[in-house]
PDB file of N, CA and C in Angstrom:
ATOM      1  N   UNK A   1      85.293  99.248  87.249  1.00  0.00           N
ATOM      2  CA  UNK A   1      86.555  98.699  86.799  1.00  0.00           C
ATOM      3  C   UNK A   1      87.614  98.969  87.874  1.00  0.00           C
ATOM      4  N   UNK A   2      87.771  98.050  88.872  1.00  0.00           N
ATOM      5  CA  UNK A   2      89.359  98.226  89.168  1.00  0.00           C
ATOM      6  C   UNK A   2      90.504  98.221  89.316  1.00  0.00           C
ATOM      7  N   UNK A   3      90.481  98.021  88.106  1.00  0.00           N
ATOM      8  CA  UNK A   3      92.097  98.246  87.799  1.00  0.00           C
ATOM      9  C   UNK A   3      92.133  99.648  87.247  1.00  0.00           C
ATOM     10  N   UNK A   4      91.204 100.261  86.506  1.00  0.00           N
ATOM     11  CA  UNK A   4      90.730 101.905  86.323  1.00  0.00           C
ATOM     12  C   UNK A   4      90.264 102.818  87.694  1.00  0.00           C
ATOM     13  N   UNK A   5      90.065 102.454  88.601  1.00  0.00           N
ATOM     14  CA  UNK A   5      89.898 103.176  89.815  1.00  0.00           C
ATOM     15  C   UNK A   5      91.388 103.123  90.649  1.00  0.00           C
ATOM     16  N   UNK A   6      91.801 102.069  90.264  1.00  0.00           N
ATOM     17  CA  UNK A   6      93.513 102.372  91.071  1.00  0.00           C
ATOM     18  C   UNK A   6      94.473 103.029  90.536  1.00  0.00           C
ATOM     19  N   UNK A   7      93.923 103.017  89.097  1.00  0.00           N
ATOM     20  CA  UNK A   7      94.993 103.988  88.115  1.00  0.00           C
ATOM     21  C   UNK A   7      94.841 105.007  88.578  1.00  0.00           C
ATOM     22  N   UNK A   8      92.986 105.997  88.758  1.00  0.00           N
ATOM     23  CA  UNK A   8      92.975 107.141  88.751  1.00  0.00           C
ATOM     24  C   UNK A   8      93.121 107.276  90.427  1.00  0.00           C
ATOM     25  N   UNK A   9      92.856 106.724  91.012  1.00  0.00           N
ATOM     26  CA  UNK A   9      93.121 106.939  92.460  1.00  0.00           C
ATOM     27  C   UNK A   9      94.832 107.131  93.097  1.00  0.00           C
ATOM     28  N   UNK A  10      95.706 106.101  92.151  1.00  0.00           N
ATOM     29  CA  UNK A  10      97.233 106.319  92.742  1.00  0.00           C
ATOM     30  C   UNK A  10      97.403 107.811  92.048  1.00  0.00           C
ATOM     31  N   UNK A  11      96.976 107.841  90.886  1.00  0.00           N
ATOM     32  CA  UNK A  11      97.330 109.611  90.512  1.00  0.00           C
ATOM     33  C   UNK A  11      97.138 110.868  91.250  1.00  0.00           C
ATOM     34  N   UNK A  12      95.723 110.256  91.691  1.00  0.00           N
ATOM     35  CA  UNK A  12      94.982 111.525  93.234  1.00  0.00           C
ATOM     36  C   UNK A  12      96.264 111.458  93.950  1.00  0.00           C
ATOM     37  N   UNK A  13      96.686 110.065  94.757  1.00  0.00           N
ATOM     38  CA  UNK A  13      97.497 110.250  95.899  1.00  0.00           C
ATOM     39  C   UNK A  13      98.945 111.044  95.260  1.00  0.00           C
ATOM     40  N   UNK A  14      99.459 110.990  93.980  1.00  0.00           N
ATOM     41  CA  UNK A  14     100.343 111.632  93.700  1.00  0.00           C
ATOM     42  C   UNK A  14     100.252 112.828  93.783  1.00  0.00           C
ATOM     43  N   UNK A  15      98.931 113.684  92.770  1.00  0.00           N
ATOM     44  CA  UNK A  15      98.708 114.784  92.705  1.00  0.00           C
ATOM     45  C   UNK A  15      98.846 115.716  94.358  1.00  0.00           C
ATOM     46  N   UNK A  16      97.901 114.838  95.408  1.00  0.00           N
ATOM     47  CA  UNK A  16      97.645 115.364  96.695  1.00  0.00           C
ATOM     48  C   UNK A  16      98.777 115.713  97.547  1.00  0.00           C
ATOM     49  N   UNK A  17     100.185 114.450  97.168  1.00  0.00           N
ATOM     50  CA  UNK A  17     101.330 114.733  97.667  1.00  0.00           C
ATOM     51  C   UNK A  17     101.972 115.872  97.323  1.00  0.00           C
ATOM     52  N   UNK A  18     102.225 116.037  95.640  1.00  0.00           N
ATOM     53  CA  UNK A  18     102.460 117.198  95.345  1.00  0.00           C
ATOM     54  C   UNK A  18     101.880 118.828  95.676  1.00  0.00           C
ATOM     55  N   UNK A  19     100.781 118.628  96.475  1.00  0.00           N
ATOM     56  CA  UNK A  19     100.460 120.006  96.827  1.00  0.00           C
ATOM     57  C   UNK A  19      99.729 119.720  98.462  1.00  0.00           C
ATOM     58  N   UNK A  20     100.707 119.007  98.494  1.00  0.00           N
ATOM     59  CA  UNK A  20     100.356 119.038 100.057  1.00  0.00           C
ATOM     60  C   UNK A  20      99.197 118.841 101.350  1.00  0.00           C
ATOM     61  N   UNK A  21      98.086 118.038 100.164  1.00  0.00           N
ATOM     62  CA  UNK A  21      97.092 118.314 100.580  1.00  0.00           C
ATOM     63  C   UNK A  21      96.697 116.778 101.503  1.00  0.00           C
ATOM     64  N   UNK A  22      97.084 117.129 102.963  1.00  0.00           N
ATOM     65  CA  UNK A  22      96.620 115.691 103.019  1.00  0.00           C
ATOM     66  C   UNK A  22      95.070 114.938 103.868  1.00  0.00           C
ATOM     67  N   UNK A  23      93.997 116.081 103.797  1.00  0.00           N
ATOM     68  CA  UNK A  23      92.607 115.674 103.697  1.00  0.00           C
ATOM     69  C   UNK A  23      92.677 114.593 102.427  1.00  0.00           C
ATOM     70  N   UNK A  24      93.147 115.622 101.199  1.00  0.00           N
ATOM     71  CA  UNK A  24      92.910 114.478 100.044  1.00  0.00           C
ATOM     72  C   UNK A  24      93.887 112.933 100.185  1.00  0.00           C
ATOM     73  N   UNK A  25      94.970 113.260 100.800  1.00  0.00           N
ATOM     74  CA  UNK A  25      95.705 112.297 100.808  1.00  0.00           C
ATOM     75  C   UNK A  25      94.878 110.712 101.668  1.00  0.00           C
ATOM     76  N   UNK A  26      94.118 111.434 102.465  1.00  0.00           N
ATOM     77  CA  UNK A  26      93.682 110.398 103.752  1.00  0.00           C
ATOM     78  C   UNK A  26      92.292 109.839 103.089  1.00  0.00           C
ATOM     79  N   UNK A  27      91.657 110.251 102.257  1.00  0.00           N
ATOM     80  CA  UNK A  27      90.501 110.417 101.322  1.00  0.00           C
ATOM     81  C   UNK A  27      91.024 109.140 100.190  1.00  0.00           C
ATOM     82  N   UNK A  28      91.741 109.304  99.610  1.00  0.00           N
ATOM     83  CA  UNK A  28      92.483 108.794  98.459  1.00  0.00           C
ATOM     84  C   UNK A  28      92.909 107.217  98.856  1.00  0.00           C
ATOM     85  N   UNK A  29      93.913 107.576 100.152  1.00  0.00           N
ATOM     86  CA  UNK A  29      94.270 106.383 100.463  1.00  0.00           C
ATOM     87  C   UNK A  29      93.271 105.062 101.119  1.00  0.00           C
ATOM     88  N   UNK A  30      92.187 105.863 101.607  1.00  0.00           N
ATOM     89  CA  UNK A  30      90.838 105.036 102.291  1.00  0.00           C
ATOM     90  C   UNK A  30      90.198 104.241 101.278  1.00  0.00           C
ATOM     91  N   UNK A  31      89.829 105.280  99.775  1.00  0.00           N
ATOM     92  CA  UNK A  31      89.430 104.458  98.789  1.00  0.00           C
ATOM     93  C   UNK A  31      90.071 103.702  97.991  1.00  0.00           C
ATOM     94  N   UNK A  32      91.500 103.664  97.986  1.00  0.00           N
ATOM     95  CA  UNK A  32      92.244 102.624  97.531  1.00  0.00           C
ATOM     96  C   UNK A  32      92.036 101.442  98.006  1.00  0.00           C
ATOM     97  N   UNK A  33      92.057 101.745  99.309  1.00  0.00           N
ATOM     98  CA  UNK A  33      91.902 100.600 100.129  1.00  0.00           C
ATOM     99  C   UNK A  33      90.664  99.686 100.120  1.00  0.00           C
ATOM    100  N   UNK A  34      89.503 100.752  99.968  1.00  0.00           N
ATOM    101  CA  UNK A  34      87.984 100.157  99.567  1.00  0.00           C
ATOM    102  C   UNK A  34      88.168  99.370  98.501  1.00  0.00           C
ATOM    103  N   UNK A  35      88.937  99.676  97.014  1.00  0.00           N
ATOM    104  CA  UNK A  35      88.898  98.904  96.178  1.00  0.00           C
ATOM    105  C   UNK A  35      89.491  97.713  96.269  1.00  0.00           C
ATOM    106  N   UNK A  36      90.539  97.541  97.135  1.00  0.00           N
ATOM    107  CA  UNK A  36      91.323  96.483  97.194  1.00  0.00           C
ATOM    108  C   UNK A  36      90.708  95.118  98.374  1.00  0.00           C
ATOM    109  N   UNK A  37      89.748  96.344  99.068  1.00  0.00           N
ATOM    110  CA  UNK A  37      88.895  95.168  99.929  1.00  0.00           C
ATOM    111  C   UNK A  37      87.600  94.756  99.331  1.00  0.00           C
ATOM    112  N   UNK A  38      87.580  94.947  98.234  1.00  0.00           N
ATOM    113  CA  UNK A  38      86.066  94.941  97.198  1.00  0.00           C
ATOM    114  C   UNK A  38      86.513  93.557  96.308  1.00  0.00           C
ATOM    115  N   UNK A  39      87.780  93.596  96.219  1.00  0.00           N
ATOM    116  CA  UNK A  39      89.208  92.523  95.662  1.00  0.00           C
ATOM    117  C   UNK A  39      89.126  91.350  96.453  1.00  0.00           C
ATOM    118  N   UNK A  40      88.746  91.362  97.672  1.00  0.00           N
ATOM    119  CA  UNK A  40      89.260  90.727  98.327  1.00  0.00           C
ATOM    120  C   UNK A  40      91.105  90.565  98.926  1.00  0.00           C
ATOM    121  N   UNK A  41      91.408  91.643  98.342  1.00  0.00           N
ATOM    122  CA  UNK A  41      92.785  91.443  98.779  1.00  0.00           C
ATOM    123  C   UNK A  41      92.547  92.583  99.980  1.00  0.00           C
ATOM    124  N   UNK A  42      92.749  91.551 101.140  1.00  0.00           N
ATOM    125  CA  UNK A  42      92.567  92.089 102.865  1.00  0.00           C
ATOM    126  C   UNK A  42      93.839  93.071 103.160  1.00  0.00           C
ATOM    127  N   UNK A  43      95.320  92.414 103.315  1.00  0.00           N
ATOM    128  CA  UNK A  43      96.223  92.865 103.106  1.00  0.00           C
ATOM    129  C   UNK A  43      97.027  94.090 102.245  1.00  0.00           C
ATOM    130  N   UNK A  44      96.093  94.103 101.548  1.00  0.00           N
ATOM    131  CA  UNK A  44      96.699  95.387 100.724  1.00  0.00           C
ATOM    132  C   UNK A  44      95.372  96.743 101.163  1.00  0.00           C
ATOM    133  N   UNK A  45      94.675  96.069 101.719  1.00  0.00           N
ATOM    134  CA  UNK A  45      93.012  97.161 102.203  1.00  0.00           C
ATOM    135  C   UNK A  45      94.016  97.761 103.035  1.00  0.00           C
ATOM    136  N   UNK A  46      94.535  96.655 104.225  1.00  0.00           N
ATOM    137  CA  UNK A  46      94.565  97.052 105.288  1.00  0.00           C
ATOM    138  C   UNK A  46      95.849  98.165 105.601  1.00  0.00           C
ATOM    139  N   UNK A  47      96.697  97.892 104.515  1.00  0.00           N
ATOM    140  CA  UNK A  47      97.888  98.825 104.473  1.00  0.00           C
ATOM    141  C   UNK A  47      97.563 100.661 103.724  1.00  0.00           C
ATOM    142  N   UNK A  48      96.580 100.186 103.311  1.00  0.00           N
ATOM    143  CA  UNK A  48      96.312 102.016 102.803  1.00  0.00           C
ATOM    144  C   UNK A  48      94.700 102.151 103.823  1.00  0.00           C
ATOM    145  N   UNK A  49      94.265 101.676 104.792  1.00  0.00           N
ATOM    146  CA  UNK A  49      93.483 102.084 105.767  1.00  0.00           C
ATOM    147  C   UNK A  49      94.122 102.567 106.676  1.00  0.00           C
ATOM    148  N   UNK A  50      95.232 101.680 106.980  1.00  0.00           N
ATOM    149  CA  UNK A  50      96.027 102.289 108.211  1.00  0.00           C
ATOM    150  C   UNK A  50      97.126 103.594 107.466  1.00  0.00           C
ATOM    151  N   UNK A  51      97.686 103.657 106.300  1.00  0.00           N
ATOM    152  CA  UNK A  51      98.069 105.188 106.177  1.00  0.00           C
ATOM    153  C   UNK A  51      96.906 106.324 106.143  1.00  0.00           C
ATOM    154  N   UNK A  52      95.585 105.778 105.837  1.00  0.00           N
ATOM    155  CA  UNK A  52      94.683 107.076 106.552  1.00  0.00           C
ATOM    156  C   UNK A  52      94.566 107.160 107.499  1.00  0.00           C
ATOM    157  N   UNK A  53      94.248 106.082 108.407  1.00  0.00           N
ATOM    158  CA  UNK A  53      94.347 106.499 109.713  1.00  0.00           C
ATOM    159  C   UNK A  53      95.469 107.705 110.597  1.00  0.00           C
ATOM    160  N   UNK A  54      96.752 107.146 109.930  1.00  0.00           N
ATOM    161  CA  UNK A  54      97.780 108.328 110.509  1.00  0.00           C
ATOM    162  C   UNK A  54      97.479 109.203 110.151  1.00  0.00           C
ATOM    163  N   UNK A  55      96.764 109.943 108.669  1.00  0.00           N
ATOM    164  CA  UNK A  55      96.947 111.035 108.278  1.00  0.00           C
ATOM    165  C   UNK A  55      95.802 111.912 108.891  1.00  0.00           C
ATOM    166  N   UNK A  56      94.703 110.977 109.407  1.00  0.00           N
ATOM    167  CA  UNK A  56      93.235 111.279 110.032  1.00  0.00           C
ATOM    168  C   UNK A  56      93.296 111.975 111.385  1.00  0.00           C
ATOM    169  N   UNK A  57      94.798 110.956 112.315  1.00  0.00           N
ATOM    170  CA  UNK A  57      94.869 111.204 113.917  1.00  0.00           C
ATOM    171  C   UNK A  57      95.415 112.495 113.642  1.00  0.00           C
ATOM    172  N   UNK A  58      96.642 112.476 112.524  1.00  0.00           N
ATOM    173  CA  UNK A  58      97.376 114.330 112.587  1.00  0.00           C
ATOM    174  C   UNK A  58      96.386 115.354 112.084  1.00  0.00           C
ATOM    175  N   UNK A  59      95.454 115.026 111.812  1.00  0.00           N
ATOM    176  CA  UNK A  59      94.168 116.045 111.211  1.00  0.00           C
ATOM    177  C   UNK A  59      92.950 116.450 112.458  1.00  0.00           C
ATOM    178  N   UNK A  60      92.969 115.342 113.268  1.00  0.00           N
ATOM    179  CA  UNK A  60      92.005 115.593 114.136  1.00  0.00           C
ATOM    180  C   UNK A  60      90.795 115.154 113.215  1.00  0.00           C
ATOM    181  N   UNK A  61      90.711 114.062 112.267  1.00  0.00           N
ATOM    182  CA  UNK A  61      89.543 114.421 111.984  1.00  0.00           C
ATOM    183  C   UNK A  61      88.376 113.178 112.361  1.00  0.00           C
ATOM    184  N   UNK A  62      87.399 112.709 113.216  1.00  0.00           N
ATOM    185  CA  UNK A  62      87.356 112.107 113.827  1.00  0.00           C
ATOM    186  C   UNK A  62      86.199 111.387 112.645  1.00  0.00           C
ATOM    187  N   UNK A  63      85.602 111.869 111.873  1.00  0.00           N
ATOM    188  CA  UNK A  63      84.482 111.311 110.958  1.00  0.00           C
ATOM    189  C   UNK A  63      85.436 110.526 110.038  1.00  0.00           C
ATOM    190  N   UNK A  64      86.350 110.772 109.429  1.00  0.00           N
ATOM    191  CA  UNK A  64      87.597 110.031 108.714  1.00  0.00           C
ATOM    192  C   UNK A  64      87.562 108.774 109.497  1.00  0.00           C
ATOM    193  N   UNK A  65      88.452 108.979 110.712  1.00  0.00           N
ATOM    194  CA  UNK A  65      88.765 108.027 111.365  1.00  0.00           C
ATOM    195  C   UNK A  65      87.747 106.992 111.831  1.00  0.00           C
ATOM    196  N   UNK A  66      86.530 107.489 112.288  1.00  0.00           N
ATOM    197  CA  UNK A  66      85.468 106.210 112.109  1.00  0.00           C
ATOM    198  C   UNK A  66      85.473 105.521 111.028  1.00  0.00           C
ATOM    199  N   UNK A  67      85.400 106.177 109.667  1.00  0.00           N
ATOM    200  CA  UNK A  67      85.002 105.465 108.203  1.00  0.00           C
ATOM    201  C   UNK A  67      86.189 104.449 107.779  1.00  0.00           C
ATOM    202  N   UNK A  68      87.717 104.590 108.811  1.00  0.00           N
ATOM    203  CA  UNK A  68      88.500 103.912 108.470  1.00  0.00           C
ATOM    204  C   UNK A  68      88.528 102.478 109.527  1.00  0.00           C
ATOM    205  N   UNK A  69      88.352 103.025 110.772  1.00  0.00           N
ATOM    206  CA  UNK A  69      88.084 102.080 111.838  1.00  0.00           C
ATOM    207  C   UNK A  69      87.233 101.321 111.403  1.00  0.00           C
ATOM    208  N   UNK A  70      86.326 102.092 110.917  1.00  0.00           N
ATOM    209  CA  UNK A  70      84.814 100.790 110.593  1.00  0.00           C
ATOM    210  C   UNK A  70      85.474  99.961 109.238  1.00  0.00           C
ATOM    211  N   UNK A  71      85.904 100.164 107.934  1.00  0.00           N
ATOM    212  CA  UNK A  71      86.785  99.205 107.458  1.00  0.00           C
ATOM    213  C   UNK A  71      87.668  98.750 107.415  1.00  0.00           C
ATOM    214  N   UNK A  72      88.452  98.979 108.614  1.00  0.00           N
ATOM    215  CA  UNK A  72      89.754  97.776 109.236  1.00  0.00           C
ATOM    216  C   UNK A  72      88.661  96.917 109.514  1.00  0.00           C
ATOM    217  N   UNK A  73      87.408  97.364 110.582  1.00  0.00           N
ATOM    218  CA  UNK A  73      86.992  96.351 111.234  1.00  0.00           C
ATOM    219  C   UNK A  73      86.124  95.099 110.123  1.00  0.00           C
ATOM    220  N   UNK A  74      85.384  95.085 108.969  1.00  0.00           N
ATOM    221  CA  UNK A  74      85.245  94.678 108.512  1.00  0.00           C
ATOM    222  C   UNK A  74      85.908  93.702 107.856  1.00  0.00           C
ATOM    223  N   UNK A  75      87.441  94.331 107.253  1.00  0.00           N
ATOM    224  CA  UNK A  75      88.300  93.391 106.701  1.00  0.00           C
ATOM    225  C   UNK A  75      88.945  92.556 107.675  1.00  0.00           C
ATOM    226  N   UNK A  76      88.746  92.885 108.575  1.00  0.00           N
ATOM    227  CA  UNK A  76      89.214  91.882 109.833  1.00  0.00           C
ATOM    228  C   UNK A  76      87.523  90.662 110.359  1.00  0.00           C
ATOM    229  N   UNK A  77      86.739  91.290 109.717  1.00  0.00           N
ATOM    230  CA  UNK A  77      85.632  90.021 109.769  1.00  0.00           C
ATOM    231  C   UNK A  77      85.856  89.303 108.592  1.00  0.00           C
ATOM    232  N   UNK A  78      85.569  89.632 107.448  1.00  0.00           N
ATOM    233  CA  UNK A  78      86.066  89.187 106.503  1.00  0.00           C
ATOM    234  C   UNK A  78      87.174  87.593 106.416  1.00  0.00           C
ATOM    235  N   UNK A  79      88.154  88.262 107.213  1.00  0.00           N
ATOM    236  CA  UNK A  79      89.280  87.533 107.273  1.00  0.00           C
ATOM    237  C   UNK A  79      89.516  86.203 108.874  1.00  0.00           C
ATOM    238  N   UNK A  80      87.792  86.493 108.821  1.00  0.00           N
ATOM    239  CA  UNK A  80      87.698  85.825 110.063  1.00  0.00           C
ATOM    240  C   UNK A  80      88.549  86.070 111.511  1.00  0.00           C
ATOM    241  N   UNK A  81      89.197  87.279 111.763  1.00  0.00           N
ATOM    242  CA  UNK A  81      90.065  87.758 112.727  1.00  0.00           C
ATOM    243  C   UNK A  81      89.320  88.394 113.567  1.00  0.00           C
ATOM    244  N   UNK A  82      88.549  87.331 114.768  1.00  0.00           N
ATOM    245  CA  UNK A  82      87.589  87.995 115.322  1.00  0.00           C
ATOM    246  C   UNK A  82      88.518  88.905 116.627  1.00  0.00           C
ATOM    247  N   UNK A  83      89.694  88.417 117.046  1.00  0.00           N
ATOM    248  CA  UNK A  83      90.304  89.098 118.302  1.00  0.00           C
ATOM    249  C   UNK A  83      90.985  90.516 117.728  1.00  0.00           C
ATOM    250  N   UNK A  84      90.406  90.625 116.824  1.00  0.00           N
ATOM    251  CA  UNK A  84      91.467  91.764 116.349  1.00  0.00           C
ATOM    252  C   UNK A  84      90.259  93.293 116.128  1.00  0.00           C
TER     253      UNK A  84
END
């Protein structure tokens, strides 16, 4: 169900803000984004892939950042945006 995975997922990103945690934050925001590219809505993937990404580069964490790179890059096949 997602419209039940974005409910409980925007709550994660709340909860994570509130305690500062932003592994979970970069975690949270990646799978939002999964659901919304599962949607087909490209544009809204691509805006909570790229806030993990920032939260991934200030983490150093480089396994994050592949799993996000690799679904920009998808939603950018998807969307037929091969120069991108």
């Amino acid at each position: 169900s997602y419209p039940e995975s974005l409910h409980y997922f925007t709550a994660s990103l709340e909860l994570s803000a509130q305690i500062n945690d932003s592994a979970a934050l970069a975690v949270t925001n990646g799978n939002i984004g999964l659901v919304y590219s599962y949607q087909g809505q490209y544009n809204q993937a691509l805006d909570y892939y790229f806030k993990a990404l920032v939260i991934n580069e200030h983490l150093k964490d480089t396994v994050g950042l592949a799993k996000h790179y690799s679904n920009i890059g998808i939603v950018y096949e998807e969307q037929k945006n091969h120069t991108k």
